[in-house]
C-alpha atoms as a PDB file:
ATOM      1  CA  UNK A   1    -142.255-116.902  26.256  1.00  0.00           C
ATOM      2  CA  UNK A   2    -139.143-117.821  24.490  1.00  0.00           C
ATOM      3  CA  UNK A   3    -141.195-119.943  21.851  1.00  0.00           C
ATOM      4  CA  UNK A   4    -143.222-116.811  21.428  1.00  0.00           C
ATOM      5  CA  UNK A   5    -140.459-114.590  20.960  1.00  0.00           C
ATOM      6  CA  UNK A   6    -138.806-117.197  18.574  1.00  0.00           C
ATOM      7  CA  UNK A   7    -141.770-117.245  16.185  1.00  0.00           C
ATOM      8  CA  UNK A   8    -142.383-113.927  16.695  1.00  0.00           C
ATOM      9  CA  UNK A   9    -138.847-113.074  14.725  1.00  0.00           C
ATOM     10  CA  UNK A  10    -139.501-115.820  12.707  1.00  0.00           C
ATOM     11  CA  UNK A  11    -142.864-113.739  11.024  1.00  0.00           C
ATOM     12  CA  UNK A  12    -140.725-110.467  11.263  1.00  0.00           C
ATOM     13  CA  UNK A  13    -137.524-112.047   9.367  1.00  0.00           C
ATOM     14  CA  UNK A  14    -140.186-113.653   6.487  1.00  0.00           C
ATOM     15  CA  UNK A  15    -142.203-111.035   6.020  1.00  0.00           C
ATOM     16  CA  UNK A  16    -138.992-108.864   5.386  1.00  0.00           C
ATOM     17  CA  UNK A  17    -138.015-112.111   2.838  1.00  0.00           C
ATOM     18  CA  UNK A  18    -141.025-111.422   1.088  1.00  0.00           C
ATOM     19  CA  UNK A  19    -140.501-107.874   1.202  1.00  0.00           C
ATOM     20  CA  UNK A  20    -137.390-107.617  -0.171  1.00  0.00           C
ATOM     21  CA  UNK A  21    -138.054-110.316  -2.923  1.00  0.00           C
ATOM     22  CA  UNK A  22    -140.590-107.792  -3.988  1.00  0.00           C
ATOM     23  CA  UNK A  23    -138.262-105.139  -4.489  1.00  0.00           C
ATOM     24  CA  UNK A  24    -138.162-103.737  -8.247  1.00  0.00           C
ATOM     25  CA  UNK A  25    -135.024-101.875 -10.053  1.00  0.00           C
ATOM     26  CA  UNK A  26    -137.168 -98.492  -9.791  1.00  0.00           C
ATOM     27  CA  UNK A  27    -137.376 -99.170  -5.430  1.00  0.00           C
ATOM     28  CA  UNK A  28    -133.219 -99.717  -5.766  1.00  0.00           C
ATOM     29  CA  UNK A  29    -132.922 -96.587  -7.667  1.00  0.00           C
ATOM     30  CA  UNK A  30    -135.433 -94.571  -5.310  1.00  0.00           C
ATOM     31  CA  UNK A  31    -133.867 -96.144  -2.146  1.00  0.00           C
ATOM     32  CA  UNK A  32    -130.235 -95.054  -3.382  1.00  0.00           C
ATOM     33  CA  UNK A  33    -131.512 -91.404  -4.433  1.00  0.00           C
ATOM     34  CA  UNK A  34    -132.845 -91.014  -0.808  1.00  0.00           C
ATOM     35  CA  UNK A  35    -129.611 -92.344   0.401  1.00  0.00           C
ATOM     36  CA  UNK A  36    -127.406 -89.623  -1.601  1.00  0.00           C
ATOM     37  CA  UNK A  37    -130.015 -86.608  -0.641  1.00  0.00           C
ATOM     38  CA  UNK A  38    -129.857 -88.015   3.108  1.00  0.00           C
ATOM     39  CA  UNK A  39    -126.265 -88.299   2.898  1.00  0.00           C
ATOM     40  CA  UNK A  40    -125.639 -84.816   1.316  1.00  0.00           C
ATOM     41  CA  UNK A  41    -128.021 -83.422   3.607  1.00  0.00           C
ATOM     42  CA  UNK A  42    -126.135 -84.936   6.595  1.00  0.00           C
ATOM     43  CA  UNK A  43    -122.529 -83.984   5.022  1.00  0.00           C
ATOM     44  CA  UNK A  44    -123.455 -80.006   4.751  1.00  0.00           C
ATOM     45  CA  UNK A  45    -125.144 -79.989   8.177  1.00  0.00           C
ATOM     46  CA  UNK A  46    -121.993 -81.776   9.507  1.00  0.00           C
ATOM     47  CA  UNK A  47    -120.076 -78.714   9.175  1.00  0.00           C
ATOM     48  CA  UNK A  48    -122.682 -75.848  10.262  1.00  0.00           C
ATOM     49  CA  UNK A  49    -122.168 -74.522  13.499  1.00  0.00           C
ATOM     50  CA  UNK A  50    -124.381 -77.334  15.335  1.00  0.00           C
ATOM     51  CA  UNK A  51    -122.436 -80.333  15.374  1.00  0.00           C
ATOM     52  CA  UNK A  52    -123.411 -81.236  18.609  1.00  0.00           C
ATOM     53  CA  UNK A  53    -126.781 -81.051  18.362  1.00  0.00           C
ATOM     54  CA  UNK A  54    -126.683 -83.229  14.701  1.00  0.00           C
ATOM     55  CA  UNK A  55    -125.147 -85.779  16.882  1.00  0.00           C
ATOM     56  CA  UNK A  56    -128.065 -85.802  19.147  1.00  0.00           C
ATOM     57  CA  UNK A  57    -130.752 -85.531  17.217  1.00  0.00           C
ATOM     58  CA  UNK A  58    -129.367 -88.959  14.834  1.00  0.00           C
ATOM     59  CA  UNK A  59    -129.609 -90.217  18.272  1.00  0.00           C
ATOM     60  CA  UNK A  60    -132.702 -89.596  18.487  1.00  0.00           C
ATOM     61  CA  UNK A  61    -133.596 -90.623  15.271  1.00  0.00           C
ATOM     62  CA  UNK A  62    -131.680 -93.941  15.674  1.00  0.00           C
ATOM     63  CA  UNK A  63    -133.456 -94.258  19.656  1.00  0.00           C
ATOM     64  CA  UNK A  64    -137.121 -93.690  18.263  1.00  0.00           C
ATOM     65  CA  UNK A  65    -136.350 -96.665  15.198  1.00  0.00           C
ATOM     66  CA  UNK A  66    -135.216 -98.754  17.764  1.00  0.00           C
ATOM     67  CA  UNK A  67    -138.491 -98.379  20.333  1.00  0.00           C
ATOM     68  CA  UNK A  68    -140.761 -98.670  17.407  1.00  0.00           C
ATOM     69  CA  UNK A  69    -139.168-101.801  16.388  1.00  0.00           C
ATOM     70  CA  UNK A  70    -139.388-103.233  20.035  1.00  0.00           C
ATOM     71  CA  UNK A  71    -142.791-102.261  20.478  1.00  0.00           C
ATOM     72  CA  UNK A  72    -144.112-103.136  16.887  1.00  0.00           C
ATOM     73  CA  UNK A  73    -142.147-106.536  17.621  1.00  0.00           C
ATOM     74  CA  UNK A  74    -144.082-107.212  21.379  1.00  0.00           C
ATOM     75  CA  UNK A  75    -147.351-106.080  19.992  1.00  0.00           C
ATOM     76  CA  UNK A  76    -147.583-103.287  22.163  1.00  0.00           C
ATOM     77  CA  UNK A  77    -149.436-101.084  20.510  1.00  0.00           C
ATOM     78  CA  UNK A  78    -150.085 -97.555  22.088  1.00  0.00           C
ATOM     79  CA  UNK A  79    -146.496 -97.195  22.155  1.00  0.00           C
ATOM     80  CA  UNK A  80    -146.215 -98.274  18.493  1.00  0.00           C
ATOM     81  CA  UNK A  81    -149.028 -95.772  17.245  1.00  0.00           C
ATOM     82  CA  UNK A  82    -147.007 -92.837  19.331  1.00  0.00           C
ATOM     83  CA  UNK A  83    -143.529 -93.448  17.453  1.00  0.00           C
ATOM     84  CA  UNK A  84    -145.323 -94.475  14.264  1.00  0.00           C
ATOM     85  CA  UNK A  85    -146.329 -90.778  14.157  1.00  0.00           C
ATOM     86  CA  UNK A  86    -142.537 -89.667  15.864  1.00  0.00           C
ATOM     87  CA  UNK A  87    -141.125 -88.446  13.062  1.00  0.00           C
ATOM     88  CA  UNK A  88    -143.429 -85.229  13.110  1.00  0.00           C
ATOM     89  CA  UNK A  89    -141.872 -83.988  16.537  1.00  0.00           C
ATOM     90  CA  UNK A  90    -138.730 -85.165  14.866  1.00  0.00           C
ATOM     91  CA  UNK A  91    -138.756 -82.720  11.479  1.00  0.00           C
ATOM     92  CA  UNK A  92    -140.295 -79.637  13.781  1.00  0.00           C
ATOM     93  CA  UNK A  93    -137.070 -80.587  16.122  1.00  0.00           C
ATOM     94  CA  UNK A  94    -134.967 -80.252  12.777  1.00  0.00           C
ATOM     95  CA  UNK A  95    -136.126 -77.410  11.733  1.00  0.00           C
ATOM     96  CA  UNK A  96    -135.897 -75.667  14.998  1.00  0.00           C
ATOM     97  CA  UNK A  97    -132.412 -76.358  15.543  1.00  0.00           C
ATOM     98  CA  UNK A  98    -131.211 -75.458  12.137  1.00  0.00           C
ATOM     99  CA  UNK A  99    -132.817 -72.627  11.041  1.00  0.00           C
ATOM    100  CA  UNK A 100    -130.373 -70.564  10.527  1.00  0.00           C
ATOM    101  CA  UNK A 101    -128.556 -72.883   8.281  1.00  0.00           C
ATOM    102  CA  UNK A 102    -131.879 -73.803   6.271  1.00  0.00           C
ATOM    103  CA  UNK A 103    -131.681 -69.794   6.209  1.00  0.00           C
ATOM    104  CA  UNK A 104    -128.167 -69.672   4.440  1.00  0.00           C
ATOM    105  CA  UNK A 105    -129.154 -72.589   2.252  1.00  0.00           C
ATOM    106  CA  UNK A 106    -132.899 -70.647   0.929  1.00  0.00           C
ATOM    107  CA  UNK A 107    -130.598 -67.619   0.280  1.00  0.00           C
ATOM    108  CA  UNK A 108    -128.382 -69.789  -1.554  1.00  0.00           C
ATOM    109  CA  UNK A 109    -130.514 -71.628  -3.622  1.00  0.00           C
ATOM    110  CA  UNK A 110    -132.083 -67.721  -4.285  1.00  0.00           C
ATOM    111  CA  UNK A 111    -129.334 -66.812  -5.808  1.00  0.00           C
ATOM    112  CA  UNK A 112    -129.260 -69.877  -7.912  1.00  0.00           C
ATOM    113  CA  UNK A 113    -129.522 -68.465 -12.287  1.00  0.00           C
ATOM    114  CA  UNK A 114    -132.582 -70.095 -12.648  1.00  0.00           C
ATOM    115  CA  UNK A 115    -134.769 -68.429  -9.965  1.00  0.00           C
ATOM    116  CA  UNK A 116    -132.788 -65.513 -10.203  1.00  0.00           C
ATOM    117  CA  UNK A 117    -134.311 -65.317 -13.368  1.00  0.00           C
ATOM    118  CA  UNK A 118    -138.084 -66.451 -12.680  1.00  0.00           C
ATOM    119  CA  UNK A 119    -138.607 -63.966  -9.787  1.00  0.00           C
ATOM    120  CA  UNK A 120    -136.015 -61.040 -10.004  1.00  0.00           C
ATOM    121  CA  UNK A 121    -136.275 -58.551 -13.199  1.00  0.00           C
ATOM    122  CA  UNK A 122    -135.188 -55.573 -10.443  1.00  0.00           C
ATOM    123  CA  UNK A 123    -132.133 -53.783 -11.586  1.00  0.00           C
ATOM    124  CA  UNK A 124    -132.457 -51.040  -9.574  1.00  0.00           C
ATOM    125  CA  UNK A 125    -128.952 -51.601  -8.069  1.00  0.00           C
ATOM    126  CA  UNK A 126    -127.285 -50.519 -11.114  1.00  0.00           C
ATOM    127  CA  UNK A 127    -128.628 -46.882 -10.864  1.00  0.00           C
ATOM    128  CA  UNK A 128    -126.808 -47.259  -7.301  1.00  0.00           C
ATOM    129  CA  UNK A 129    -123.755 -48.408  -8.971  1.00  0.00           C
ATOM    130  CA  UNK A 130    -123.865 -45.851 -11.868  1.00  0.00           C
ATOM    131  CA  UNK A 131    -124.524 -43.112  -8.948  1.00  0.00           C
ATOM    132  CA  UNK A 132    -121.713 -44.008  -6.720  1.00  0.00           C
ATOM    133  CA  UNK A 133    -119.293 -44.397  -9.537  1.00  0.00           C
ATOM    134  CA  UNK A 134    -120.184 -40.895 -11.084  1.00  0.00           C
ATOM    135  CA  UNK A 135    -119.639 -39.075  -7.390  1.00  0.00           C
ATOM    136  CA  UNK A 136    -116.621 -40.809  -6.691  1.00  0.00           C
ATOM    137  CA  UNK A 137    -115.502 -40.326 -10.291  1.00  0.00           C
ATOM    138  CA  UNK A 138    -116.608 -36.483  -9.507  1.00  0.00           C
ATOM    139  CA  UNK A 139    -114.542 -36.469  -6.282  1.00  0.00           C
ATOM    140  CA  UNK A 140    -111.508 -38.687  -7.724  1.00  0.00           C
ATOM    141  CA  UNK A 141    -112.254 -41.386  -4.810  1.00  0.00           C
ATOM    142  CA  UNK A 142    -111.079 -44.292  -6.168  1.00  0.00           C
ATOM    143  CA  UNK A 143    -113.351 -47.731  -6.501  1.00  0.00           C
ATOM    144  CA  UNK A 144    -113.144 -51.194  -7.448  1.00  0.00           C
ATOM    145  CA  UNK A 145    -116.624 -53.180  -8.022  1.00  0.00           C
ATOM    146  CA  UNK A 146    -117.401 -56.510  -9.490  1.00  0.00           C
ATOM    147  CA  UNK A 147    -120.578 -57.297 -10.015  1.00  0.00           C
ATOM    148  CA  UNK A 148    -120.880 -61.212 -10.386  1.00  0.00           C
ATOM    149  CA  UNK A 149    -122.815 -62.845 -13.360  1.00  0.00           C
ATOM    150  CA  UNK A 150    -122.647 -66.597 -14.271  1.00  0.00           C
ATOM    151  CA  UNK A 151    -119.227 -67.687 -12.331  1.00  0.00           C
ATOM    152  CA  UNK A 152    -118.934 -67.289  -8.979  1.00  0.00           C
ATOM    153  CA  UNK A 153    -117.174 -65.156  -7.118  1.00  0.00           C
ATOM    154  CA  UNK A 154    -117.180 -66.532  -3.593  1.00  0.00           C
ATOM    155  CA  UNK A 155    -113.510 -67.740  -3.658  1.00  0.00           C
ATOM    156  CA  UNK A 156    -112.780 -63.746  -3.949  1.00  0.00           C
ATOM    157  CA  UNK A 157    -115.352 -62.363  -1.488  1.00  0.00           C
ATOM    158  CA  UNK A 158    -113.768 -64.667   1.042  1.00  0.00           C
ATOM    159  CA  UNK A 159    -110.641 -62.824   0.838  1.00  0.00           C
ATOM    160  CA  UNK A 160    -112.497 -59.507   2.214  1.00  0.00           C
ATOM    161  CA  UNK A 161    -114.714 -58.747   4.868  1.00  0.00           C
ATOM    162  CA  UNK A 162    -118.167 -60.230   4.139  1.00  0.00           C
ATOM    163  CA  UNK A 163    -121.155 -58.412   4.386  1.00  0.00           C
ATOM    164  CA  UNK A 164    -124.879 -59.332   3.460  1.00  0.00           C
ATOM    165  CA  UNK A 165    -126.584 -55.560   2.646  1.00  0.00           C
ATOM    166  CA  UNK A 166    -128.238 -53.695  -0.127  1.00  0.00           C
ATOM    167  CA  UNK A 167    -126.573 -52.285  -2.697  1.00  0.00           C
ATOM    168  CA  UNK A 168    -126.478 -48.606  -2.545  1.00  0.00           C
ATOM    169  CA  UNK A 169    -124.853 -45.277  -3.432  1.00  0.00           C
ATOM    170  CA  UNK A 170    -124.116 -44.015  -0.032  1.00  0.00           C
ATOM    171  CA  UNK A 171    -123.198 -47.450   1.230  1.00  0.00           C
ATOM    172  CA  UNK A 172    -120.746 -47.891  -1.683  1.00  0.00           C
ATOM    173  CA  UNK A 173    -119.232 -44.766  -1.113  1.00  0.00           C
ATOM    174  CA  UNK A 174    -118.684 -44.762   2.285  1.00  0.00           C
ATOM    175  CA  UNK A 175    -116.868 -48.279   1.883  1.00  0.00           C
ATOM    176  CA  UNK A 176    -114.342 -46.586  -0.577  1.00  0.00           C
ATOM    177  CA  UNK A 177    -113.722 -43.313   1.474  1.00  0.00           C
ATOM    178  CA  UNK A 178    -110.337 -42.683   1.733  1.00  0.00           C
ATOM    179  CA  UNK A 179    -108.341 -44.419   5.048  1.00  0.00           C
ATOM    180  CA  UNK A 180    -111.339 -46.482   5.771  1.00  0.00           C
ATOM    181  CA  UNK A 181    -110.457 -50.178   6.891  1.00  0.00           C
ATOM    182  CA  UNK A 182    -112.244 -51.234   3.560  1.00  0.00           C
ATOM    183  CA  UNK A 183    -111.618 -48.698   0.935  1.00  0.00           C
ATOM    184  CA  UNK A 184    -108.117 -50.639  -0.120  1.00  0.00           C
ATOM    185  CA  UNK A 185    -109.918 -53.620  -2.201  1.00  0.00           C
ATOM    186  CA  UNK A 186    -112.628 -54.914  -3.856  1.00  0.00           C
ATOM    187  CA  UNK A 187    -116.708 -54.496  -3.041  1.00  0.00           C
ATOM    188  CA  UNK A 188    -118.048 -57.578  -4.784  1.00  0.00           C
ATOM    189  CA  UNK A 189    -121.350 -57.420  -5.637  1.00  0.00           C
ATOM    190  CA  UNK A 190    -124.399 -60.715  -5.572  1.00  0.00           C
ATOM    191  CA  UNK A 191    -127.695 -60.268  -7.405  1.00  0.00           C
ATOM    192  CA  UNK A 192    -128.326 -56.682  -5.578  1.00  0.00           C
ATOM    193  CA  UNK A 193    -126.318 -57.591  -2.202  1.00  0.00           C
ATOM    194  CA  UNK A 194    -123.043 -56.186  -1.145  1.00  0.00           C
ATOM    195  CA  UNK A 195    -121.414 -59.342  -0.052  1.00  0.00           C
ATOM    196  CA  UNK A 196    -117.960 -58.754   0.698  1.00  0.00           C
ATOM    197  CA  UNK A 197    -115.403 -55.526   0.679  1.00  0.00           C
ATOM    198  CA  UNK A 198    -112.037 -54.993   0.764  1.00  0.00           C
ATOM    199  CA  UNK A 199    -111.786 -58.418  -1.776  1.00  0.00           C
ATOM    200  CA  UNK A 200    -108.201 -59.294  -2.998  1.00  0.00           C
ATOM    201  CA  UNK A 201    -109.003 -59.820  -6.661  1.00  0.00           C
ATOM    202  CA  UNK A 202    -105.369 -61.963  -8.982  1.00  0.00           C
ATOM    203  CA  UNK A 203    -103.975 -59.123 -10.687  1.00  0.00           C
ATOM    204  CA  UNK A 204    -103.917 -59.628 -14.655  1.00  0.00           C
ATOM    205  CA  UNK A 205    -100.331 -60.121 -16.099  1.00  0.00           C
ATOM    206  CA  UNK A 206    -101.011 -58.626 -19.740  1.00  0.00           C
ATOM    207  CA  UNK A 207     -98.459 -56.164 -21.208  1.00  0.00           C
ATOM    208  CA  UNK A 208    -100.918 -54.355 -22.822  1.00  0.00           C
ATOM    209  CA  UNK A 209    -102.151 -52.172 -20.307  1.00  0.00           C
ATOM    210  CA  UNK A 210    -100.099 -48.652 -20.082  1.00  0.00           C
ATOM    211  CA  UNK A 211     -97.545 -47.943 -17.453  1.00  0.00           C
ATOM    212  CA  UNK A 212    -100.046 -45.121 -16.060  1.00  0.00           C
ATOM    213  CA  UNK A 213    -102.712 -47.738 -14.836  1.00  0.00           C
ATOM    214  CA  UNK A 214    -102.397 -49.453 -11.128  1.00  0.00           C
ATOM    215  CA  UNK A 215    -102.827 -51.865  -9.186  1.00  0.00           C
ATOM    216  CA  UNK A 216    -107.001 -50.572  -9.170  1.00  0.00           C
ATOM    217  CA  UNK A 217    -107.013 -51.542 -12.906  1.00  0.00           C
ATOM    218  CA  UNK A 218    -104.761 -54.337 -13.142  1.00  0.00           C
ATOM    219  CA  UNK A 219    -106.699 -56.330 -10.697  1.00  0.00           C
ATOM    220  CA  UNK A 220    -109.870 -55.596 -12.712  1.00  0.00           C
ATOM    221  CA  UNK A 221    -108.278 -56.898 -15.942  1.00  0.00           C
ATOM    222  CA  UNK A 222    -107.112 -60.145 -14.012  1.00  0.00           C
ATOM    223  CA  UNK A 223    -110.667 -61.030 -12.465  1.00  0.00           C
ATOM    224  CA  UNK A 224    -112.429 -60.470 -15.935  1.00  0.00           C
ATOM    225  CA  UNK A 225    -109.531 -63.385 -17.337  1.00  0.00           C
ATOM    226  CA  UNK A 226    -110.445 -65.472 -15.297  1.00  0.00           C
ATOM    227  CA  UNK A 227    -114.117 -65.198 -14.872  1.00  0.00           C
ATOM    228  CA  UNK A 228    -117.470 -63.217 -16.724  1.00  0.00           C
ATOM    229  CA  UNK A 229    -117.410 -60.653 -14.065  1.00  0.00           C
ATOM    230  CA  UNK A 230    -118.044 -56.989 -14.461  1.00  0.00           C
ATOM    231  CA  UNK A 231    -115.882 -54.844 -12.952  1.00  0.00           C
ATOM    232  CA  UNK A 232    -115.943 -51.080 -12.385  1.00  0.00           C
ATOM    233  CA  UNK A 233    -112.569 -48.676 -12.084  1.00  0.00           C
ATOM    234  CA  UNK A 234    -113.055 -45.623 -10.634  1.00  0.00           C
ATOM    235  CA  UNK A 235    -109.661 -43.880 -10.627  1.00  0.00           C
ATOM    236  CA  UNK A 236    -107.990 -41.824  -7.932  1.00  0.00           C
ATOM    237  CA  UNK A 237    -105.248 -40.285 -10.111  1.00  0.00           C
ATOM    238  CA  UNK A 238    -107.933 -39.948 -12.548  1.00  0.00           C
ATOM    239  CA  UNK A 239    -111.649 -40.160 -11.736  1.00  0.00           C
ATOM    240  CA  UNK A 240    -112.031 -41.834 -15.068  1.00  0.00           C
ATOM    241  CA  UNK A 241    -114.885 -44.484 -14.926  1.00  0.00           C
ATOM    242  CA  UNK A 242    -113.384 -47.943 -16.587  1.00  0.00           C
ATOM    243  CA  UNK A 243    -115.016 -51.169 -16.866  1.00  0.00           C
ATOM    244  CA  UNK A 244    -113.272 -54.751 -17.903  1.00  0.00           C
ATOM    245  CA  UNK A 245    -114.733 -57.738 -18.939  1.00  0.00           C
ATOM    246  CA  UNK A 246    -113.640 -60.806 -20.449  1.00  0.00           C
ATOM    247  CA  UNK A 247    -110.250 -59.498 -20.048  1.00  0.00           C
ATOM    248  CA  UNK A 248    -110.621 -56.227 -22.244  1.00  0.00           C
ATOM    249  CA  UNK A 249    -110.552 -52.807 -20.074  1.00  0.00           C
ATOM    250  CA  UNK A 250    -112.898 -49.695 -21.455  1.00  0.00           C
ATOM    251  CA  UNK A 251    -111.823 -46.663 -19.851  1.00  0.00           C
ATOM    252  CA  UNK A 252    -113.508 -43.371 -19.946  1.00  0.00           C
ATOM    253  CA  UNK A 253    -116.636 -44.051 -19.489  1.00  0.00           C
ATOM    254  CA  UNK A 254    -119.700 -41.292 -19.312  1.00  0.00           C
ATOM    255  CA  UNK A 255    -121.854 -42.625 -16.273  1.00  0.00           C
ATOM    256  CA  UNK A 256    -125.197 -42.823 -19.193  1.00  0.00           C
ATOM    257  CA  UNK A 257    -122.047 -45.452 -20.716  1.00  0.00           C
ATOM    258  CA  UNK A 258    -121.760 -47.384 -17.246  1.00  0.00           C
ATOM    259  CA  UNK A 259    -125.683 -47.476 -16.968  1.00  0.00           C
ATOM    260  CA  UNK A 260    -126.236 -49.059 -20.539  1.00  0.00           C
ATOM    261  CA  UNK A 261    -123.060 -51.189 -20.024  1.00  0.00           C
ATOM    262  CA  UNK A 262    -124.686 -52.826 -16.561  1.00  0.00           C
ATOM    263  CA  UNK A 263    -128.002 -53.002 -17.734  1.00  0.00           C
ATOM    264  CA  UNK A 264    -127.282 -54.372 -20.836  1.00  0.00           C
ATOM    265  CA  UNK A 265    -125.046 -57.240 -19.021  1.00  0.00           C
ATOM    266  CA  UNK A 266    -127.428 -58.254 -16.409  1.00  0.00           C
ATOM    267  CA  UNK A 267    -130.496 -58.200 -18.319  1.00  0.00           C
ATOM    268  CA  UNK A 268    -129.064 -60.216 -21.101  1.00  0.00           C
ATOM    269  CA  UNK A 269    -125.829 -61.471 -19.734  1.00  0.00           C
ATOM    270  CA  UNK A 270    -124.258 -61.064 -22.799  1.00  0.00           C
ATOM    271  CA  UNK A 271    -121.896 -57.722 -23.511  1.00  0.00           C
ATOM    272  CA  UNK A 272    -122.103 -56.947 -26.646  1.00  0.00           C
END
């Protein structure tokens, strides 16, 4: 039994030898690129809100490898057939478990330019904006909106209260009535999702604005510095519309001016 078992690893351990002396530069470089997407993989699921449940299912990973090589190395082959063909039950497992986070990460990669471009041409949501704005304007509610474009704005919509909802007029509004938790901030705006309200946005040290513009304005000025943002001013003093980008403010804006301003910007991405 022993001599069996002996030659037995003997086979295994050459026929690896002659595996791996087999092994071109263009296996190396496709081994090490499934190692970095395995290991990326692992590192972003290693902080979702399953941790526990990673842990078990590498167990299970690791368990299966380990039965398959036992039963692969003793010949026994119905048990080798049923974990040759384990890694099915292990993916649907995987994909059970976290399917809310391969949820986030398809809304994520959505929102990535490139598709952004390929399957969404609606622009709808500015017509929502341009509404809100003018009734606030209207009613002298005051309103801060940026509207993201090429650089994110995540590190800002962190700072609020996140939401995940559809941009619209009566939604926007109601998050800047006055003495509402969320009316004191920022609605930042994704694509043609609300995601966050009440945002703290760096307020823009310039001395070029005019004494008679707040904090509302100054914040605007500062987020267009420091990234291609859009932003929107409603005014409560005021109700003059504004808009800053790329650190210049436009105030007194018609709402036919906002319109052509947005559209302009997030069909071309480039403000004239």
């Amino acid at each position: 039994m022993r001599r069996w078992a002996a030659r037995k690893a003997n086979g295994v351990i050459r026929d690896f030898w002659v595996t791996l002396r087999g092994i071109h530069l263009a296996d190396l470089v496709d081994i090490a690129l499934v190692a970095a997407l395995f290991y990326t993989l692992m590192n972003l699921l290693r902080r979702t809100r399953s941790p526990m449940a990673l842990r078990g299912l590498v167990a299970m990973i690791f368990g299966s490898f380990m039965i398959y090589f036992l039963a692969s190395l003793m010949n026994l082959s119905a048990l080798s057939l049923i974990f040759e063909r384990f890694w099915i039950i292990i993916v649907l497992v995987f994909v059970v478990i976290f399917q809310q986070d391969f949820k986030s990460a398809l809304i994520e990669l959505g929102q990535v330019r490139l598709f952004r471009a390929i399957f969404s041409s609606n622009i709808e949501y500015v017509d929502e904006i341009v509404s809100a704005a003018a009734l606030m304007a209207k009613r002298k509610v005051g309103a801060l909106i940026a509207v993201e474009r090429r650089d994110s704005l995540k590190v800002y919509a962190d700072t609020g209260t996140l939401l995940d909802c559809t941009v619209s007029d009566a939604v926007l509004r109601t998050i800047f009535t006055n003495r509402t938790p969320l009316h004191d901030g920022a609605a930042v705006i994704r694509n043609d999702r609300i995601v966050a309200a009440g945002a703290i946005l760096p307020l823009s040290e310039t001395t070029t604005l005019g004494r008679d513009l707040g904090t509302r304005h100054r914040a605007a000025v500062g987020l267009s510095e420091e990234t291609d943002a859009i932003v929107i001013i409603v005014s409560e003093e005021t109700g003059i519309i504004s808009i800053a980008t790329r650190g210049q403010l436009e105030r007194g804006l018609s709402p036919d001016e906002l319109r052509n301003t947005l559209n302009q910007a997030v069909t071309s991405e480039e403000l004239e």
